[in-house]
N, C-alpha and C. Protein backbone atom coordinates (compact mmCIF):
# COMPACT_ATOMS: atom_id res chain seq x y z
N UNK A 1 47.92 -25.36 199.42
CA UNK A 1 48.80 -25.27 198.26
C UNK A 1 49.73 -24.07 198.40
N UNK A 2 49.25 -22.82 198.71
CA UNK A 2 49.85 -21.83 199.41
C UNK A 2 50.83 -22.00 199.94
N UNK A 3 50.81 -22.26 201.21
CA UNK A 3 51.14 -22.51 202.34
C UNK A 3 52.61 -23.89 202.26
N UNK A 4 52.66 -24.74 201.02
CA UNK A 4 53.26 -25.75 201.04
C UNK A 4 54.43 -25.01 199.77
N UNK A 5 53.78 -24.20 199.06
CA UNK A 5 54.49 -23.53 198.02
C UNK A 5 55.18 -22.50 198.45
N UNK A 6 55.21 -21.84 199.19
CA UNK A 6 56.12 -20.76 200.34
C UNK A 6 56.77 -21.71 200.98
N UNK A 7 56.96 -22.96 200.94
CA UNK A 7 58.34 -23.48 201.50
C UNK A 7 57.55 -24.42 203.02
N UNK A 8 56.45 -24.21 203.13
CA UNK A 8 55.83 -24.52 204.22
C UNK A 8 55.51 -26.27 204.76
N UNK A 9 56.40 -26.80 205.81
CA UNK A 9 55.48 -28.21 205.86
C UNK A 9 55.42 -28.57 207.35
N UNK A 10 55.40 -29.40 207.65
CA UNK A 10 54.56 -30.31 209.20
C UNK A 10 55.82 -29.52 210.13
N UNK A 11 57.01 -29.10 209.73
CA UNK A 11 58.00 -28.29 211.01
C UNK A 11 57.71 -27.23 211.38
N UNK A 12 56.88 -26.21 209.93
CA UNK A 12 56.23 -24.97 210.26
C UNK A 12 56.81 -24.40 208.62
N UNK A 13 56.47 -23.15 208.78
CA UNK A 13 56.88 -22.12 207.63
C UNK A 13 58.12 -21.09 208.36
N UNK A 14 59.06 -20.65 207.48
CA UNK A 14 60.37 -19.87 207.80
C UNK A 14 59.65 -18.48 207.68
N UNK A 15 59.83 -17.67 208.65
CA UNK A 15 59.56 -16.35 208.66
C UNK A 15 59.88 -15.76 206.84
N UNK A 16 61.23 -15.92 206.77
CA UNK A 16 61.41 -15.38 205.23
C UNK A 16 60.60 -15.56 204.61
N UNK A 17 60.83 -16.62 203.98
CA UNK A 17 59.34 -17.34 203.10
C UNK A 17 58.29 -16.37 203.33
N UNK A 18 57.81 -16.58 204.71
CA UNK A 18 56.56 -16.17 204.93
C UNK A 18 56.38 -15.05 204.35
N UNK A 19 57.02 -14.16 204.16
CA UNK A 19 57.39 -12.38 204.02
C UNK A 19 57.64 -12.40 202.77
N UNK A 20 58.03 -13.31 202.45
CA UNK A 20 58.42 -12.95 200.26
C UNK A 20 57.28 -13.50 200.07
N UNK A 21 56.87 -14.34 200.27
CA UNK A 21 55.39 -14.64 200.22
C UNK A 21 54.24 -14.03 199.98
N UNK A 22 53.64 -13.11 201.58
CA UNK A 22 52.81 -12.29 201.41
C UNK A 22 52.99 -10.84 200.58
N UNK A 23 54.57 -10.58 200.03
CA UNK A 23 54.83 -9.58 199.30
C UNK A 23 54.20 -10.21 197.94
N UNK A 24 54.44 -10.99 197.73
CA UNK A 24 54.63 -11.59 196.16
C UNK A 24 52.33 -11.15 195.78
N UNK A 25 52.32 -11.85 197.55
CA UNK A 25 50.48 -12.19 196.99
C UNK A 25 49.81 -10.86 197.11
N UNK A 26 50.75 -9.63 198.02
CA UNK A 26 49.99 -8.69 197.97
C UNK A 26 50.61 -7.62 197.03
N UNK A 27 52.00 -7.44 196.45
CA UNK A 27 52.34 -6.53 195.75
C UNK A 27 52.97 -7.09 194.55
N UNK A 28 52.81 -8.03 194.52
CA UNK A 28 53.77 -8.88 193.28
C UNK A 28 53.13 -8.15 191.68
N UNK A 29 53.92 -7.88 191.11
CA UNK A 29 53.36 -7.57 189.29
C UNK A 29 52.74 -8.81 189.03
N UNK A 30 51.89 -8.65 187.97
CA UNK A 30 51.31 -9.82 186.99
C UNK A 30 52.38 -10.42 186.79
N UNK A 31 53.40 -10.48 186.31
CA UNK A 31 54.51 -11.26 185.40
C UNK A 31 54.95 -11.91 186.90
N UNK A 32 55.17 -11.78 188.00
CA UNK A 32 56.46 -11.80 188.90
C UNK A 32 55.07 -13.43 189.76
N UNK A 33 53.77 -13.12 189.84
CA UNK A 33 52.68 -13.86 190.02
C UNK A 33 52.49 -14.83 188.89
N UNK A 34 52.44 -14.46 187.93
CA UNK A 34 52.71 -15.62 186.45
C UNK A 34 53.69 -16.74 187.32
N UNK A 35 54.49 -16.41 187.43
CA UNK A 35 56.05 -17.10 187.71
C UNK A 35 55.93 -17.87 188.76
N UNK A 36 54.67 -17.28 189.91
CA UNK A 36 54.49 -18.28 190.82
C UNK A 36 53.58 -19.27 190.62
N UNK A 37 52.84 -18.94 190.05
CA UNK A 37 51.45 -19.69 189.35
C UNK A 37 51.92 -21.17 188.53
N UNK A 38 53.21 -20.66 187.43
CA UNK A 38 54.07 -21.52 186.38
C UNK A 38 55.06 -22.64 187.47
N UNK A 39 55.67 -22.07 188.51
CA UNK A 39 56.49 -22.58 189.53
C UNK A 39 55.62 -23.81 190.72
N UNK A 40 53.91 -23.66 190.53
CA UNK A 40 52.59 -24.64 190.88
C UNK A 40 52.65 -25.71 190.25
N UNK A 41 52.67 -25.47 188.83
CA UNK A 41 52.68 -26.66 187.95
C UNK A 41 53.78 -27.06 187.70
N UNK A 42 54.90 -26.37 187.44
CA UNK A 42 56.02 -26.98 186.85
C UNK A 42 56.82 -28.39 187.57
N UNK A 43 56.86 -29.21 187.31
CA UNK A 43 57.27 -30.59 188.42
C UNK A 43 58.91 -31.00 188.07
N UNK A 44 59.49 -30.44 186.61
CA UNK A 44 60.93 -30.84 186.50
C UNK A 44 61.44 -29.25 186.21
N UNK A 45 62.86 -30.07 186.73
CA UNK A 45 64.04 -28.64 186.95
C UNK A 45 63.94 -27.99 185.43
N UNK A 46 63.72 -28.53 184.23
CA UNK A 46 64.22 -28.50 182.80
C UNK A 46 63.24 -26.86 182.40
N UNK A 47 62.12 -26.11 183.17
CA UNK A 47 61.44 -25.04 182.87
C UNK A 47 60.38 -25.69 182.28
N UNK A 48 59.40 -26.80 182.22
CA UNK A 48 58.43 -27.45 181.43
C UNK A 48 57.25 -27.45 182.72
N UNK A 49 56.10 -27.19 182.15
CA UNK A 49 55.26 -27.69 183.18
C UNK A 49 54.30 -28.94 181.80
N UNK A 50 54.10 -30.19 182.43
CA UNK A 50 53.92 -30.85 181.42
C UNK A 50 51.91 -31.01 181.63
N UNK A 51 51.23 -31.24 180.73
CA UNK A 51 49.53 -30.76 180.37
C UNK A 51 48.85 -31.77 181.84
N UNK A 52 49.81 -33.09 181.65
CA UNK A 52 48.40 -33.93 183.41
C UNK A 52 49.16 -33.20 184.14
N UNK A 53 50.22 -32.54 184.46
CA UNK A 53 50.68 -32.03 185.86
C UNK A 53 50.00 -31.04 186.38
N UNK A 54 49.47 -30.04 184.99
CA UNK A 54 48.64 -28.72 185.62
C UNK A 54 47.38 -29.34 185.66
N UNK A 55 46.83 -30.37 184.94
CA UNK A 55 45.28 -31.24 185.26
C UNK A 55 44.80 -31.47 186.05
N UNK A 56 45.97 -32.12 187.03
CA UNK A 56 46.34 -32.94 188.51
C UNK A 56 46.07 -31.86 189.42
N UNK A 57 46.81 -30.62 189.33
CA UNK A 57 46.33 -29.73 190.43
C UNK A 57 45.65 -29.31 190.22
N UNK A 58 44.71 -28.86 188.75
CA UNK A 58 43.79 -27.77 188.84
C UNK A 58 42.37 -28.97 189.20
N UNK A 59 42.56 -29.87 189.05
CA UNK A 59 41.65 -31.13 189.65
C UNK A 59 41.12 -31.14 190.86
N UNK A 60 42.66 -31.18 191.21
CA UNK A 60 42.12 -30.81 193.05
C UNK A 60 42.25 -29.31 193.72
N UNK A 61 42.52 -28.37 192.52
CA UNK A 61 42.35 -27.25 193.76
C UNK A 61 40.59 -26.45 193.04
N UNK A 62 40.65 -26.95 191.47
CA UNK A 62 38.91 -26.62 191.21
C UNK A 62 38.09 -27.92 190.97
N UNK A 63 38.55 -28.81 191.50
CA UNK A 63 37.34 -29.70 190.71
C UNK A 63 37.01 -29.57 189.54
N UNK A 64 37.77 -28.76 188.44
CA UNK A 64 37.79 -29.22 187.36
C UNK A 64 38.88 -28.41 186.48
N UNK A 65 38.54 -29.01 185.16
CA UNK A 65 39.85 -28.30 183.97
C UNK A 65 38.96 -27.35 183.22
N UNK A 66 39.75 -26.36 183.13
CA UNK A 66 38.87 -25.18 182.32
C UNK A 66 39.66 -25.53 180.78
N UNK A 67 38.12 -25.35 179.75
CA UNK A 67 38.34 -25.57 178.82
C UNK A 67 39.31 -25.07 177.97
N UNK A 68 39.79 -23.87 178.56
CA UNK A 68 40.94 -22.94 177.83
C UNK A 68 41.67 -23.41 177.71
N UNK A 69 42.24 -24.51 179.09
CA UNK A 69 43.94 -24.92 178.75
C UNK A 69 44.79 -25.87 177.52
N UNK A 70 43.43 -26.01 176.66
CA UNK A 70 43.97 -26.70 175.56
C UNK A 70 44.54 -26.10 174.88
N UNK A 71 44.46 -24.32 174.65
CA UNK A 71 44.88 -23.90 174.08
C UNK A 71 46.52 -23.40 174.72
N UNK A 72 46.40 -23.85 175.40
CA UNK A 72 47.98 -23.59 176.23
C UNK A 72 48.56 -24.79 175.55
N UNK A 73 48.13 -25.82 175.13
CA UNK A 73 49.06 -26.59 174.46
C UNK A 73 48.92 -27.18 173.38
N UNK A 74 48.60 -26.51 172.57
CA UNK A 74 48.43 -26.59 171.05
C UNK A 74 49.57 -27.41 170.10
N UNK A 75 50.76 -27.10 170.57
CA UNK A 75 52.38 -27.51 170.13
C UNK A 75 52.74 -28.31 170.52
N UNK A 76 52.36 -29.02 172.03
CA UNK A 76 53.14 -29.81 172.70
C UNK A 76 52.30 -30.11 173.63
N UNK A 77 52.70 -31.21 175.08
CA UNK A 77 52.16 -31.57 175.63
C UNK A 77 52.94 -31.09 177.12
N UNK A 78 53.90 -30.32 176.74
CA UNK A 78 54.63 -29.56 177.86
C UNK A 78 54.65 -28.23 177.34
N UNK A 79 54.98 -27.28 178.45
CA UNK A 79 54.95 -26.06 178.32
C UNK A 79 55.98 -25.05 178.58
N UNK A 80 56.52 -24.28 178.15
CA UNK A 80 57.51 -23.64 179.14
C UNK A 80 57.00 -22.25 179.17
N UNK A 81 57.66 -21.81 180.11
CA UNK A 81 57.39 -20.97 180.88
C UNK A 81 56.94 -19.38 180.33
N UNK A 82 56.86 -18.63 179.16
CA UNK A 82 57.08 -17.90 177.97
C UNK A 82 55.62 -18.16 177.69
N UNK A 83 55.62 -19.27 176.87
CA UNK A 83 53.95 -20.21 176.41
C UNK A 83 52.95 -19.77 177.98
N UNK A 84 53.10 -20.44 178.88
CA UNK A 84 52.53 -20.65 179.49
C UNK A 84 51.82 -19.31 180.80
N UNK A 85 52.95 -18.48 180.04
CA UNK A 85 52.53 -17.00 180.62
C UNK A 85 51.74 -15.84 179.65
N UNK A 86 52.02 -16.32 178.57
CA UNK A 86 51.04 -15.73 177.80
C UNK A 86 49.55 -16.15 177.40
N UNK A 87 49.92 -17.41 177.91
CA UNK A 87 48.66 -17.97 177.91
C UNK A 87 47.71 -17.39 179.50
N UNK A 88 48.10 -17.81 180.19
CA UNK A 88 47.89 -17.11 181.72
C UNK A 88 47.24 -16.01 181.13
N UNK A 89 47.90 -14.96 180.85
CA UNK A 89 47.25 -13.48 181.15
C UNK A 89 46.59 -13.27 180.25
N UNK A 90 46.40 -13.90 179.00
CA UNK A 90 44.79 -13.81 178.47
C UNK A 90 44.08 -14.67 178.80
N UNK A 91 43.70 -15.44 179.85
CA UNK A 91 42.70 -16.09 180.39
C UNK A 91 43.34 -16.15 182.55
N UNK A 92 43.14 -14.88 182.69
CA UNK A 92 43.31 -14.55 184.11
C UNK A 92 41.96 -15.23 184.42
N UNK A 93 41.14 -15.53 183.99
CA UNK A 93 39.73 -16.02 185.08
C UNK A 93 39.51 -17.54 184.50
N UNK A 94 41.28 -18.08 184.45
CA UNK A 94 40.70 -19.98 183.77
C UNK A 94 40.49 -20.40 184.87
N UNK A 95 40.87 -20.26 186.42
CA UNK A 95 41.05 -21.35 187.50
C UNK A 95 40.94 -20.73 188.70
N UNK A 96 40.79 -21.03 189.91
CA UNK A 96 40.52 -19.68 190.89
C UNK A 96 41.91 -19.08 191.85
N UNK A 97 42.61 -19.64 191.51
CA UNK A 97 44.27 -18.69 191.91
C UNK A 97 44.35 -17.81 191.01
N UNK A 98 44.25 -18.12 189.56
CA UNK A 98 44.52 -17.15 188.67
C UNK A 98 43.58 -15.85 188.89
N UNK A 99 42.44 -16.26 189.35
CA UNK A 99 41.08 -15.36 189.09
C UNK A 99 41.28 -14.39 190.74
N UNK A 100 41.82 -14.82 191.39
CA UNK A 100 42.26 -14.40 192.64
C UNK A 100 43.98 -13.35 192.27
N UNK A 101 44.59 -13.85 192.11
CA UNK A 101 45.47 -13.31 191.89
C UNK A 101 45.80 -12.38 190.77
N UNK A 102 45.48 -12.45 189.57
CA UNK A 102 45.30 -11.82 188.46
C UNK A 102 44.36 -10.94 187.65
N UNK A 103 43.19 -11.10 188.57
CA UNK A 103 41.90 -9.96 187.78
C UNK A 103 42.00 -8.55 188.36
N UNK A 104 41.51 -7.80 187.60
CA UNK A 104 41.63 -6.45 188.12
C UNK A 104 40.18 -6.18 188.84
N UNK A 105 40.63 -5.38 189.87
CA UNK A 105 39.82 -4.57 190.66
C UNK A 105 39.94 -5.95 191.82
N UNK A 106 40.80 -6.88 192.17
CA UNK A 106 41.00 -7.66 193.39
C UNK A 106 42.05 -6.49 194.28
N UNK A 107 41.81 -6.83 195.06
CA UNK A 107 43.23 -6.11 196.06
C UNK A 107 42.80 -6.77 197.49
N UNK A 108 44.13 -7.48 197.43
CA UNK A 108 45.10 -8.30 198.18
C UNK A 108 45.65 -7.23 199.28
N UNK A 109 45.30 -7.31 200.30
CA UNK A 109 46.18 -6.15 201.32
C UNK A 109 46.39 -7.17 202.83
N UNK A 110 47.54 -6.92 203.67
CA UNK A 110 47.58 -7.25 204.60
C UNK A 110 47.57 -6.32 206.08
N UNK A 111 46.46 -4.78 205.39
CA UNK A 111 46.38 -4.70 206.94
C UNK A 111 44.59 -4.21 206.47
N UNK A 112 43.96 -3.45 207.75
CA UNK A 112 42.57 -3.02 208.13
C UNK A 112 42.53 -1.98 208.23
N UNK A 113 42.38 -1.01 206.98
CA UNK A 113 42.47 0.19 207.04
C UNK A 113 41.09 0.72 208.27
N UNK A 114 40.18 0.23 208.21
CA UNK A 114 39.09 0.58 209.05
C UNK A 114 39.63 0.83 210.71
N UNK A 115 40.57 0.12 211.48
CA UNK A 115 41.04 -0.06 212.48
C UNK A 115 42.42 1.04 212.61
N UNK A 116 42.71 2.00 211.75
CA UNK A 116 43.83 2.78 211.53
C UNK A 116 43.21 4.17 212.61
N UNK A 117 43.92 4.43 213.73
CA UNK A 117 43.50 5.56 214.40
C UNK A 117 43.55 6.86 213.66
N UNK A 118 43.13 7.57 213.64
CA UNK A 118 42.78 9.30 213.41
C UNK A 118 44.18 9.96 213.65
N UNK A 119 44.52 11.27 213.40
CA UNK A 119 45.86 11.77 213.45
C UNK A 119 45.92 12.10 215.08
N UNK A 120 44.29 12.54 215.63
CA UNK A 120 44.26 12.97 216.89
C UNK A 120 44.46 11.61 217.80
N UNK A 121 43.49 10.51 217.25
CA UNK A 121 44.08 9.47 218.51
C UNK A 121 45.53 9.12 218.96
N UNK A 122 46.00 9.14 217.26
CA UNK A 122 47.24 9.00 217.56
C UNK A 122 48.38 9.84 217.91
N UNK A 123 47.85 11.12 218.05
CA UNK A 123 48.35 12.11 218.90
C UNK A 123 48.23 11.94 220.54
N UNK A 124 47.00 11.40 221.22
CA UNK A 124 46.95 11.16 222.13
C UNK A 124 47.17 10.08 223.10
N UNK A 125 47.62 9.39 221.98
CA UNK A 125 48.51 8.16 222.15
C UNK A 125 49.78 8.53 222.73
N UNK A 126 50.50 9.51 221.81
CA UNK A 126 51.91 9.94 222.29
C UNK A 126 51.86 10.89 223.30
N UNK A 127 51.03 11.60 223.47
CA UNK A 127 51.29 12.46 224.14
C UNK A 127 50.27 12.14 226.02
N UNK A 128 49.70 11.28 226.03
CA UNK A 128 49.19 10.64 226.50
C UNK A 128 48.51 11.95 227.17
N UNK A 129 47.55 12.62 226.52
CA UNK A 129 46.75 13.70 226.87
C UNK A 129 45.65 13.09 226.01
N UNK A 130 44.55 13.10 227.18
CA UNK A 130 43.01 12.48 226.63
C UNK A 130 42.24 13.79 226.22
């Protein structure tokens, strides 16, 4: 879902993409991640994500519908984007993208701090004195 939502299909993924991408999943704000989350479900140009469209995916990406999202549509049977972000961030743990992307104390990083040389290795790196 990832991977197809960064622009990604059977030709490959565009470097760009790839890079606004892993910015978005590793430094993105709550609101700027809302937007990608809303941009999952949403299926028409008009800003609506309509109630079976987010059903449909959260179907197949949890095997099921969390009971919360009824309250995302209390008014209507579509959503826009406003609704559907305020709804989001008081229930960051309805679905497991959200619960991945949105809970605190997650951190998303793309390197291995454990594998980061010492000031000396990497002194002796440059200076190529062992």
């Amino acid at each position: 879902v990832i991977y197809s939502s960064f622009g990604g299909s059977s030709k490959g993924l565009h470097f760009n993409y790839l890079i606004v991408g892993l910015v978005l999943l590793t430094r993105g704000r709550d609101e700027e991640k809302a937007k990608y989350l809303f941009s999952l479900f949403a299926s028409d140009l008009g800003g609506y994500a309509a109630r079976e469209d987010i059903e449909a995916v959260l179907q197949v990406l949890d095997g099921e519908i969390p009971s919360c999202l009824k309250k995302c549509f209390t008014e209507s049977d579509k959503v826009n984007y406003e609704r559907f972000r305020n709804w989001l961030l008081q229930n960051k743990e309805a679905f497991t993208l959200s619960r991945w992307l949105l809970s605190t104390g997650v951190c998303v990083t793309l390197t291995d701090d454990s594998d980061t040389p010492t000031f000396y290795q990497t002194l002796a790196g440059v200076t190529h004195c062992k």
